[in-house]
Protein backbone atom coordinates (compact mmCIF):
# COMPACT_ATOMS: atom_id res chain seq x y z
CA UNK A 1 -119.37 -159.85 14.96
CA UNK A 2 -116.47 -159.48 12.79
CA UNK A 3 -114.25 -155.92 13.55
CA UNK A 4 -113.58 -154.12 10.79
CA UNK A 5 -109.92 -152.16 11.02
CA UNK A 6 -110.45 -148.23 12.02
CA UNK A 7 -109.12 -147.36 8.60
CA UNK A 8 -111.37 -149.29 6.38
CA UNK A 9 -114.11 -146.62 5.04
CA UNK A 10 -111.43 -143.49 5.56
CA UNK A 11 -110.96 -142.23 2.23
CA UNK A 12 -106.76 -141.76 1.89
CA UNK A 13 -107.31 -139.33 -0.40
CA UNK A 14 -109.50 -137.54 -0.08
CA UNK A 15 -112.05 -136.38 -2.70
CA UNK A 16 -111.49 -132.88 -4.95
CA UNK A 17 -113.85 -130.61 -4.69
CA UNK A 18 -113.41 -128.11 -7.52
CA UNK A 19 -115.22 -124.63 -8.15
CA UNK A 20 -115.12 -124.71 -11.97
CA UNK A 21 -114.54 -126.88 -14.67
CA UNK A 22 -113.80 -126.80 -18.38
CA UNK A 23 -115.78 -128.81 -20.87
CA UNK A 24 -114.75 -129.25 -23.98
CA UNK A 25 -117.59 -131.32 -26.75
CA UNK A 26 -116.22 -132.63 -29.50
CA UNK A 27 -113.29 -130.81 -30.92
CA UNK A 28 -113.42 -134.02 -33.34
CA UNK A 29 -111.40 -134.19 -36.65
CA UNK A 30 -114.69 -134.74 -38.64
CA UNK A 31 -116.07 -131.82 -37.20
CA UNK A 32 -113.03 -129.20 -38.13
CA UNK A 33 -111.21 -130.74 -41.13
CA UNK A 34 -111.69 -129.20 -44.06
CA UNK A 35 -112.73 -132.10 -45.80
CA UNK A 36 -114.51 -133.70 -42.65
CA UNK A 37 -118.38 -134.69 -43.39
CA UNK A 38 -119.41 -131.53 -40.88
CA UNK A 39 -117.05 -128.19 -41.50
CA UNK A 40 -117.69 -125.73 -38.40
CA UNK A 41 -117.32 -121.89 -39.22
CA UNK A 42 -114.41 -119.60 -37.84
CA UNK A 43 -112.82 -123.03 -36.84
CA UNK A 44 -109.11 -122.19 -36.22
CA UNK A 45 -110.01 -119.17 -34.16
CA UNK A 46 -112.25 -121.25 -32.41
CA UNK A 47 -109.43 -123.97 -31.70
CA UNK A 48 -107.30 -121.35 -30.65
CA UNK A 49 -109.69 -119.76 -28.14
CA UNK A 50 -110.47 -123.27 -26.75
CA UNK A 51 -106.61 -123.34 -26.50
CA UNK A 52 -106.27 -120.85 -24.26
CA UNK A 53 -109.02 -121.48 -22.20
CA UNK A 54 -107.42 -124.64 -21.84
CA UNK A 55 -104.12 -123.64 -20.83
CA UNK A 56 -105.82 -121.47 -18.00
CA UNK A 57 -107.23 -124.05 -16.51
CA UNK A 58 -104.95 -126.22 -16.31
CA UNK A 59 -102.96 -123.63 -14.75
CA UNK A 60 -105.42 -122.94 -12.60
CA UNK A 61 -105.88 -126.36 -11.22
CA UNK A 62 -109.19 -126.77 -12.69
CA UNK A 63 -110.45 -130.05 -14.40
CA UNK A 64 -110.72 -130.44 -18.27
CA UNK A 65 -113.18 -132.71 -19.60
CA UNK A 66 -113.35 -133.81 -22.75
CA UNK A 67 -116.13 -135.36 -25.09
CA UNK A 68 -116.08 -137.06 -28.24
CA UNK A 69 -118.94 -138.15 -30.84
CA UNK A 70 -118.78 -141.99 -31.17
CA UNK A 71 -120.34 -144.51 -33.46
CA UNK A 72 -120.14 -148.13 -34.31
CA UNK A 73 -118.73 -149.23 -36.94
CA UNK A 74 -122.34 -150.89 -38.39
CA UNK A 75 -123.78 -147.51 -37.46
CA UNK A 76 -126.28 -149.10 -35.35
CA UNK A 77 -125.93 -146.54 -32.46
CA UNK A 78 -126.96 -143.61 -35.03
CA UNK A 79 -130.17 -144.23 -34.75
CA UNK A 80 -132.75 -142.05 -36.28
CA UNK A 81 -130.09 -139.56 -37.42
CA UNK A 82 -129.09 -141.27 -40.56
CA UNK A 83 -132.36 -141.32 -41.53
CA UNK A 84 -132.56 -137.42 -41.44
CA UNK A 85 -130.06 -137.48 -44.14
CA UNK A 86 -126.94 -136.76 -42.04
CA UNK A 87 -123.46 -138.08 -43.09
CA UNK A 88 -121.65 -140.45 -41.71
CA UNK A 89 -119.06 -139.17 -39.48
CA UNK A 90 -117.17 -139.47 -35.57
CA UNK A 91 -116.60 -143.84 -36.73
CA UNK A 92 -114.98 -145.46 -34.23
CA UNK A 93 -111.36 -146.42 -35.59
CA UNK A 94 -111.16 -143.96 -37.92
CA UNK A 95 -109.52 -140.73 -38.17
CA UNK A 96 -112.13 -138.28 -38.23
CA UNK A 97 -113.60 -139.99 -34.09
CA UNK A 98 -110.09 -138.16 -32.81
CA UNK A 99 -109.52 -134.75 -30.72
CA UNK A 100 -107.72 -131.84 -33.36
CA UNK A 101 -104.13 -132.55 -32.35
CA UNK A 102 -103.74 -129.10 -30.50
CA UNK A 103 -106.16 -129.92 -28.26
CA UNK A 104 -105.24 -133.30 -27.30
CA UNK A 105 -106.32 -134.24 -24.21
CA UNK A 106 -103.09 -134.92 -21.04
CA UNK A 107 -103.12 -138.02 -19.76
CA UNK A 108 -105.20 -138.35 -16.82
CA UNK A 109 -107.81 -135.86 -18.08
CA UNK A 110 -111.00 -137.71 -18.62
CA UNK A 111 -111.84 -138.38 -22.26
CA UNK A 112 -116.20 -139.25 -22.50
CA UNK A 113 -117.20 -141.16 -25.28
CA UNK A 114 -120.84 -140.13 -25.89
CA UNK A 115 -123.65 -141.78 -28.48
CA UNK A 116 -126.03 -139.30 -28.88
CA UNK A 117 -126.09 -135.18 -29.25
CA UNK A 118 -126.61 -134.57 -25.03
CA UNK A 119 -123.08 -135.69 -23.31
CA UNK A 120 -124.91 -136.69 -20.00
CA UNK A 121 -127.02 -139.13 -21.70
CA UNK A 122 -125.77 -142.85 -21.16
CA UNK A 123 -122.35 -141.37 -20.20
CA UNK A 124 -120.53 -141.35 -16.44
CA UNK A 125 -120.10 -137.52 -17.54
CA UNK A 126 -122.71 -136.55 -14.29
CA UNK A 127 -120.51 -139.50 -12.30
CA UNK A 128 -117.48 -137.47 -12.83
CA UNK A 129 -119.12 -134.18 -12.07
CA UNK A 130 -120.32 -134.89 -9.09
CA UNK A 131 -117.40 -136.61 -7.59
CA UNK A 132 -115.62 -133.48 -8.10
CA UNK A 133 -117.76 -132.09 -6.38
CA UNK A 134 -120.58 -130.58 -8.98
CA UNK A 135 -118.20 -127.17 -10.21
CA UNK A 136 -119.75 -124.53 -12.19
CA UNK A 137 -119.19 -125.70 -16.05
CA UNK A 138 -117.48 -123.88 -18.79
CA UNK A 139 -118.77 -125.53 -22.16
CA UNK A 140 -116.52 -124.80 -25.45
CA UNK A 141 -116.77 -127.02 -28.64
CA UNK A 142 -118.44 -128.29 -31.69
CA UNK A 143 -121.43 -127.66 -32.71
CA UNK A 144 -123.22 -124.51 -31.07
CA UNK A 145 -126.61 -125.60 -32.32
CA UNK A 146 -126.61 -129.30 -31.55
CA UNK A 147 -123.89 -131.01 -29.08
CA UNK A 148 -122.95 -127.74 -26.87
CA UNK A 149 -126.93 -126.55 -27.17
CA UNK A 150 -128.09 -130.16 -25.89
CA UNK A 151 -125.65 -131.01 -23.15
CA UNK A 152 -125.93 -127.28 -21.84
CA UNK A 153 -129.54 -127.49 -20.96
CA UNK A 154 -129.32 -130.94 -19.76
CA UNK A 155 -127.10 -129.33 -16.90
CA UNK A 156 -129.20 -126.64 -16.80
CA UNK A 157 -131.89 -129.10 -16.15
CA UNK A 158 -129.60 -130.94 -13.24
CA UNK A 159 -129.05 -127.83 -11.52
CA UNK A 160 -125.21 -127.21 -12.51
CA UNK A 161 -124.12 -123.69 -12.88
CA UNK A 162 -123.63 -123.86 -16.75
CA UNK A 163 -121.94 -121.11 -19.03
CA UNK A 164 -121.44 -121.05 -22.97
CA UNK A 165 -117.96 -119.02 -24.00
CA UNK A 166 -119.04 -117.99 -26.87
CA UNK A 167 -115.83 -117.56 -28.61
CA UNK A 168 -115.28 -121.19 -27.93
CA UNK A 169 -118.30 -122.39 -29.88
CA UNK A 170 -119.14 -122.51 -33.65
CA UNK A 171 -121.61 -124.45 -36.15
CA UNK A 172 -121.36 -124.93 -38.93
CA UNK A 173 -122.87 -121.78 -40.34
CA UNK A 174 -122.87 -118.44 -38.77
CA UNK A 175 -126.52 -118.15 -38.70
CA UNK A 176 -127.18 -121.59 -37.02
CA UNK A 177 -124.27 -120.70 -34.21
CA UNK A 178 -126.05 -117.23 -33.51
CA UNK A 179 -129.57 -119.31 -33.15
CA UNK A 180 -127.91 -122.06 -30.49
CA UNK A 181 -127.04 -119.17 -28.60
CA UNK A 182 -130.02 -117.12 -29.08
CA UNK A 183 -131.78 -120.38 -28.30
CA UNK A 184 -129.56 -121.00 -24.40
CA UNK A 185 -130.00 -117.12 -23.80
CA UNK A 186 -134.20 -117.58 -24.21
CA UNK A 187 -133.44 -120.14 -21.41
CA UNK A 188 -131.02 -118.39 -18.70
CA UNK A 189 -129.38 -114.50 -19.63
CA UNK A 190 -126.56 -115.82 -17.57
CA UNK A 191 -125.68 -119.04 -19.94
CA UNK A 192 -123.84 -117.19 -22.42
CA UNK A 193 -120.95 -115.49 -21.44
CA UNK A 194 -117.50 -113.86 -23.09
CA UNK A 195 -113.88 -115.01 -22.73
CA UNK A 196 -113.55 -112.37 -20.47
CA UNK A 197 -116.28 -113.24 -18.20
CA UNK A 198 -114.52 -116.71 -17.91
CA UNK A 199 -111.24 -115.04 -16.91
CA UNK A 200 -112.53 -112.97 -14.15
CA UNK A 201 -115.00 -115.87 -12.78
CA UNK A 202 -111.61 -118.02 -12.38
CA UNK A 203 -109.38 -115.13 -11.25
CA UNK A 204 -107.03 -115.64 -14.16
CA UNK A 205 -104.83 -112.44 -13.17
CA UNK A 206 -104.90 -111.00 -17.03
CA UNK A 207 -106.04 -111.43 -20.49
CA UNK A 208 -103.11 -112.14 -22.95
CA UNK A 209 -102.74 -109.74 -26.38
């Protein structure tokens, strides 16, 4: 029998385990231009919102994890969506597939390319969760109704803690944002949450003017 050496399985460092976590979907040029195929309401409040949640986390310690819409450049990986009339948008290569620059991502923050609407689905998004040790999420991003409605209650579904800031969400019309959240509330009361909430939950010490 071979002998291993005493330090072979002993992990050097050793794993993070983090208590919350800060998820931000697809704050994607083709989702907030102006002229980008999808426009999202209230936009640059949004952006700024998601800004600041964003700087409090990283302050705090607290992982930031990104996700970005991605197609091929055949638009094979669409699917059935282009046959529901939508536009083509999020092309890998192009412009409109990149993070707003004031929310660009630091380096070593984990960036998760995703196909389809739900950000677990055929992603290592539930990988990295897990290895940091399954923290309650904070979801921000684009759009309320689709993306943040469909990864939300797939955690739900996996047994995360999951909240929805809702001043860190939009759609692209006012009346389809209010329905996403109507829509996560008819699933758990304690999904959507205020900036506020968020604050408190991570024990930011105070709410800037």
């Amino acid at each position: 029998m071979v002998e291993q050496p005493p330090h072979l399985f002993v992990h050097r460092n050793p794993k993070p385990s983090c208590s919350a976590a800060v998820l931000v979907i697809d704050a994607q040029i083709d989702f907030l231009s102006p002229s980008a195929p999808y426009t999202c309401v209230d936009s640059g409040k949004v952006i700024e919102n998601i800004a600041w949640v964003i700087d409090v986390a990283r302050k705090a310690h607290l992982p930031v994890i990104f996700t970005r819409e991605a197609h091929a450049l055949n638009g094979l990986d669409y699917g059935v969506e282009l046959e529901s009339g939508a536009p083509v948008h999020c092309v890998e290569g192009t412009p409109g597939i990149e993070i707003v620059p004031t929310l660009i991502p630091l380096p070593g923050e984990f960036v998760i390319d995703k196909r389809r609407y739900n950000a677990f689905l055929g992603t290592h998004l539930d990988l990295v969760l897990n290895l940091l040790g399954r923290p309650a999420l904070y979801i921000t991003g684009f759009t309320t109704n689709v993306c943040v409605h469909y990864t939300t209650v797939e955690a739900f579904q996996r047994d995360y803690q999951v909240h929805v800031i809702c001043e860190c969400v939009s759609a692209t019309s006012a009346e389809k944002h209010l329905t996403g959240l109507r829509m996560l509330e008819y699933i758990s009361e304690r999904i959507v949450i205020h900036l506020e909430a968020f604050f408190s939950a991570i024990g930011a010490p105070s709410l800037p003017n």
